[in-house]
C-alpha atoms as a PDB file:
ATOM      1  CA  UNK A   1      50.758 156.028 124.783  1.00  0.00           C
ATOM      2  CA  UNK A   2      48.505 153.744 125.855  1.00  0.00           C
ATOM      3  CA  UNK A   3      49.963 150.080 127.405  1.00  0.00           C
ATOM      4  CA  UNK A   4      49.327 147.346 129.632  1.00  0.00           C
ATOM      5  CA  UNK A   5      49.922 148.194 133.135  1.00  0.00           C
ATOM      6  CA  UNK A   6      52.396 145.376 133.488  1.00  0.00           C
ATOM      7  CA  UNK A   7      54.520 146.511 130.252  1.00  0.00           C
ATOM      8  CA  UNK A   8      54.155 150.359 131.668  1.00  0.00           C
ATOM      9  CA  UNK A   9      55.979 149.178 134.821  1.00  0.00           C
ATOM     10  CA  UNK A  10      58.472 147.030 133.679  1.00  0.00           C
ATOM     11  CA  UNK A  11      59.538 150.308 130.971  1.00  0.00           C
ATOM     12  CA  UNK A  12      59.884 152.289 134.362  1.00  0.00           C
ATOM     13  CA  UNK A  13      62.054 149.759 135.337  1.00  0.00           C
ATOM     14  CA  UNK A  14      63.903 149.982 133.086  1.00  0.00           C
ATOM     15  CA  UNK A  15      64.262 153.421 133.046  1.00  0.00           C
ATOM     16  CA  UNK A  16      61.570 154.223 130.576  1.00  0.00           C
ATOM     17  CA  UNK A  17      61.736 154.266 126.432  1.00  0.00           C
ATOM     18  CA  UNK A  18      64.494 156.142 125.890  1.00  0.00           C
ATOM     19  CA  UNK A  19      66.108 153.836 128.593  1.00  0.00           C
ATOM     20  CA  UNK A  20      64.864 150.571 126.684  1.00  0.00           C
ATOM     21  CA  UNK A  21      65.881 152.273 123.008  1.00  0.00           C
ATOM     22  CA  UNK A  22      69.864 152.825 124.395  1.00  0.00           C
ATOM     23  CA  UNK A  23      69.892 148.659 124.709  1.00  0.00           C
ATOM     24  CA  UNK A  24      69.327 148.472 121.151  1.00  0.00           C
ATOM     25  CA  UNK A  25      72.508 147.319 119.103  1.00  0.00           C
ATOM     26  CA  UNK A  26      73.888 150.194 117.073  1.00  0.00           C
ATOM     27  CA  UNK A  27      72.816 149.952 112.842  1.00  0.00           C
ATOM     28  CA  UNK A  28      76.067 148.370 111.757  1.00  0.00           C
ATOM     29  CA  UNK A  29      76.100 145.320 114.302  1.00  0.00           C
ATOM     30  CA  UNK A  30      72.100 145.038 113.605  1.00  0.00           C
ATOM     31  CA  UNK A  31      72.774 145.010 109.918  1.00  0.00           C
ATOM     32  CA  UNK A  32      75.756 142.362 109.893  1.00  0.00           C
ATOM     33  CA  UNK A  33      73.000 140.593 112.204  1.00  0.00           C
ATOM     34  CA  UNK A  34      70.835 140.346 109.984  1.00  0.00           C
ATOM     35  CA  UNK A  35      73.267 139.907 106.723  1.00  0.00           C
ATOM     36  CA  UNK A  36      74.251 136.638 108.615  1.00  0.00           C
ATOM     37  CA  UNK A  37      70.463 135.127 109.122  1.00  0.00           C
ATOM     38  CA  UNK A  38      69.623 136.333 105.468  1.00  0.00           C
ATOM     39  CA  UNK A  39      72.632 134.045 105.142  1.00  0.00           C
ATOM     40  CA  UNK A  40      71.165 131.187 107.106  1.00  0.00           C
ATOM     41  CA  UNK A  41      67.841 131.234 105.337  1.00  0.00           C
ATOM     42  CA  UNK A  42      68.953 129.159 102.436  1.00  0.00           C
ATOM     43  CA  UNK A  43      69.068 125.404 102.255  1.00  0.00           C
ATOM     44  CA  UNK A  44      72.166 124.973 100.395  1.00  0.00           C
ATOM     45  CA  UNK A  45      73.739 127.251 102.795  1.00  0.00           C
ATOM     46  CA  UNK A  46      72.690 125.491 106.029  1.00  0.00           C
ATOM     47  CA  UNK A  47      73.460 122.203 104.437  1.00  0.00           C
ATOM     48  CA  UNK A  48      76.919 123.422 103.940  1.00  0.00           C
ATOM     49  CA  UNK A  49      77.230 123.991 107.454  1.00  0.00           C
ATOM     50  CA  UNK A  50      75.912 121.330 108.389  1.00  0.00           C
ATOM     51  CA  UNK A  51      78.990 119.287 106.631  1.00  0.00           C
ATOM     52  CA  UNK A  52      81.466 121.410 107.625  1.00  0.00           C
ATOM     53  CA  UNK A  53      80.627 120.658 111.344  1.00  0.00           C
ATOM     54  CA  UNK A  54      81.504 117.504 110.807  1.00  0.00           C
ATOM     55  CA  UNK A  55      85.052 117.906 108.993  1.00  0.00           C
ATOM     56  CA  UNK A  56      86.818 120.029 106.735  1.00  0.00           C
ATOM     57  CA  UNK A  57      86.078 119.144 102.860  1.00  0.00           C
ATOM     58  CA  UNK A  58      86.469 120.375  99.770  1.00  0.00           C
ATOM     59  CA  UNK A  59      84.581 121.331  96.809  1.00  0.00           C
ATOM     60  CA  UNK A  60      84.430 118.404  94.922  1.00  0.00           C
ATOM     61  CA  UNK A  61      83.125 116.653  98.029  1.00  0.00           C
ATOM     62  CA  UNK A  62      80.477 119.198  98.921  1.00  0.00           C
ATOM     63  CA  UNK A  63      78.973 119.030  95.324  1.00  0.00           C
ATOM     64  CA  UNK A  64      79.095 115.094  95.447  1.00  0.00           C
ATOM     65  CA  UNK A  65      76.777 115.121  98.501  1.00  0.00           C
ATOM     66  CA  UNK A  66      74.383 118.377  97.937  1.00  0.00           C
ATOM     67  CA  UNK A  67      73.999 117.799  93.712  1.00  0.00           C
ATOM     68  CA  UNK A  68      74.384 121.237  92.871  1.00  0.00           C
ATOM     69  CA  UNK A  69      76.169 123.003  90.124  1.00  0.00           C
ATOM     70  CA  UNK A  70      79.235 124.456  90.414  1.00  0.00           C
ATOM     71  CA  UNK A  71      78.223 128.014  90.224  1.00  0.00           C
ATOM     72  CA  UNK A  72      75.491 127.544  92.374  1.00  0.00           C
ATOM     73  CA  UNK A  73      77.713 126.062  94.617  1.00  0.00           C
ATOM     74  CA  UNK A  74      80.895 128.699  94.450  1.00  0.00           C
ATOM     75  CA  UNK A  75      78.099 131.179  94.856  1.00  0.00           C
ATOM     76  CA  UNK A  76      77.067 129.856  97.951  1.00  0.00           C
ATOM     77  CA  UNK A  77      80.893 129.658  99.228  1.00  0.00           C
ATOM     78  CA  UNK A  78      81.331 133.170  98.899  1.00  0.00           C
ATOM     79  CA  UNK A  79      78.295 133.950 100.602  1.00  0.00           C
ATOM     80  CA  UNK A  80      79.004 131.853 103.758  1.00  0.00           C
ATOM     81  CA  UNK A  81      82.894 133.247 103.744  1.00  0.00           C
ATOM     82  CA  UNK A  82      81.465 136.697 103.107  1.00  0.00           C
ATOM     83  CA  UNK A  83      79.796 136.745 106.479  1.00  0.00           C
ATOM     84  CA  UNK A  84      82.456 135.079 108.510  1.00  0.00           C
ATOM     85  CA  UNK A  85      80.861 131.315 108.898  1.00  0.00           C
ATOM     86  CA  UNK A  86      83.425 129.841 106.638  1.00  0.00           C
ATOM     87  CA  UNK A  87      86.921 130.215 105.305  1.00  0.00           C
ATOM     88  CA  UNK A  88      88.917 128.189 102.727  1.00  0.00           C
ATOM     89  CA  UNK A  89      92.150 127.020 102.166  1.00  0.00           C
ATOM     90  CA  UNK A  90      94.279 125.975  99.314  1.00  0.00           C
ATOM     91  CA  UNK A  91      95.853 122.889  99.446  1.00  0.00           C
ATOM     92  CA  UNK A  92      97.872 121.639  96.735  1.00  0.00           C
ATOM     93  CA  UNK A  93      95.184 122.067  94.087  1.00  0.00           C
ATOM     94  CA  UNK A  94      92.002 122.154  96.192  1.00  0.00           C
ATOM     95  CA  UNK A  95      90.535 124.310  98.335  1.00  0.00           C
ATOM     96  CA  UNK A  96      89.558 122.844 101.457  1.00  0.00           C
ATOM     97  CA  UNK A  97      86.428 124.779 103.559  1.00  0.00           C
ATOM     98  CA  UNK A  98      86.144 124.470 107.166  1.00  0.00           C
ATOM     99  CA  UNK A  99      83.687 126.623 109.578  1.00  0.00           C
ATOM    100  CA  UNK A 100      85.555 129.465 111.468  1.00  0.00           C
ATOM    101  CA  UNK A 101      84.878 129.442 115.229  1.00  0.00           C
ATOM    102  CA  UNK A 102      81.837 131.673 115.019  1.00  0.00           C
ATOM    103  CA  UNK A 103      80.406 129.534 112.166  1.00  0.00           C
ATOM    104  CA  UNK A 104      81.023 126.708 114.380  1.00  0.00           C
ATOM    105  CA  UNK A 105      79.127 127.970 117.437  1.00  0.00           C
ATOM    106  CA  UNK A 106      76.604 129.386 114.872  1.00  0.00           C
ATOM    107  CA  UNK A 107      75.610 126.195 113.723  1.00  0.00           C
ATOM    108  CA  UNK A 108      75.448 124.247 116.851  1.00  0.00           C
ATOM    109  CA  UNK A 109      73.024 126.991 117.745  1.00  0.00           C
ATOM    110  CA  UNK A 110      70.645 126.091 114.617  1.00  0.00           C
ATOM    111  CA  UNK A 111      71.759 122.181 116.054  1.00  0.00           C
ATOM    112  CA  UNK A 112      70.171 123.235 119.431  1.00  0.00           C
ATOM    113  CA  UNK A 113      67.384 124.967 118.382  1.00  0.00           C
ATOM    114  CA  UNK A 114      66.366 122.297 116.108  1.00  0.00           C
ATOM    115  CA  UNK A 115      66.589 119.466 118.858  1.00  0.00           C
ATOM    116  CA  UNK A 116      64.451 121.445 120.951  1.00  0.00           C
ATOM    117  CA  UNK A 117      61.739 121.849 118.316  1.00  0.00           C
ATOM    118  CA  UNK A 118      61.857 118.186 117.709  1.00  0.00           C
ATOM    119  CA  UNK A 119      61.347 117.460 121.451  1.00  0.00           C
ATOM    120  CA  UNK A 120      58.443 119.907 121.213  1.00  0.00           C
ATOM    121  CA  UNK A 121      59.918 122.914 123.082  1.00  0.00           C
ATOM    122  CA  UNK A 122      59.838 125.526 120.829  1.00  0.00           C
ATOM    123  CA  UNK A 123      56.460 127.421 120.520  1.00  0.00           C
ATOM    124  CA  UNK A 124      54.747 127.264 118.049  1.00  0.00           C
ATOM    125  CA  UNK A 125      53.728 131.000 116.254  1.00  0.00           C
ATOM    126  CA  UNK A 126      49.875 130.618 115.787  1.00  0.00           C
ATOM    127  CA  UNK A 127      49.352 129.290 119.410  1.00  0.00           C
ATOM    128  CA  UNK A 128      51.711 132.588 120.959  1.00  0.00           C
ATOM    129  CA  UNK A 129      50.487 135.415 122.550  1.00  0.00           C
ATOM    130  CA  UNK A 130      51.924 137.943 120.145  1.00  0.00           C
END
């Protein structure tokens, strides 16, 4: 195959392709990868991370701030406690969310990245070298 002298060398490096290939994660932890950013790609979802970073709440306070319908809402719920980034308790007659420690460092991560972009670090995709 045909490369770029500098990306032939580094692969030697590195111990060539088959080298490079063993660094991959294996399918499962690349596919709960990616179920959790398919999870961050919605709105609603990041929004609800974005409260629960700064306390604990419950449903009825959740739907008061993001006006969405309950279904819409409980659907969202499961999908953030389905990948680990939330969990809820019951209290009395409400269930109170709050981010689990890898939600938490999750969305401080989005937090970060997001700060960065604003103070113009992040490259932009049509002016990379791809």
């Amino acid at each position: 195959m045909a490369v770029p002298d500098e990306v032939r060398q580094a692969i030697e490096e590195q111990g060539g392709v088959e080298a490079l290939a063993r660094q991959l994660p294996d399918a499962e932890r690349l596919r709960a990868e990616s179920r959790r950013f398919h999870t961050l790609s919605d709105p609603i979802r990041l929004s609800i991370l974005h409260l629960l970073s700064a306390q604990p709440l419950c449903v009825c306070v959740i739907k008061d701030v993001l006006h969405v319908p309950d279904s819409k809402l409980s659907y969202h719920l499961s999908v953030l406690q389905s990948t680990g980034l939330i969990r809820g308790e019951r209290q009395a007659n409400w269930i109170v969310y709050h981010e689990t420690p890898f939600g938490r460092q999750l969305i401080r991560l989005v937090q970060d990245l997001s700060r960065l972009d604003q103070e113009g670090g992040a490259v932009e995709s049509s002016s990379a070298n791809v």
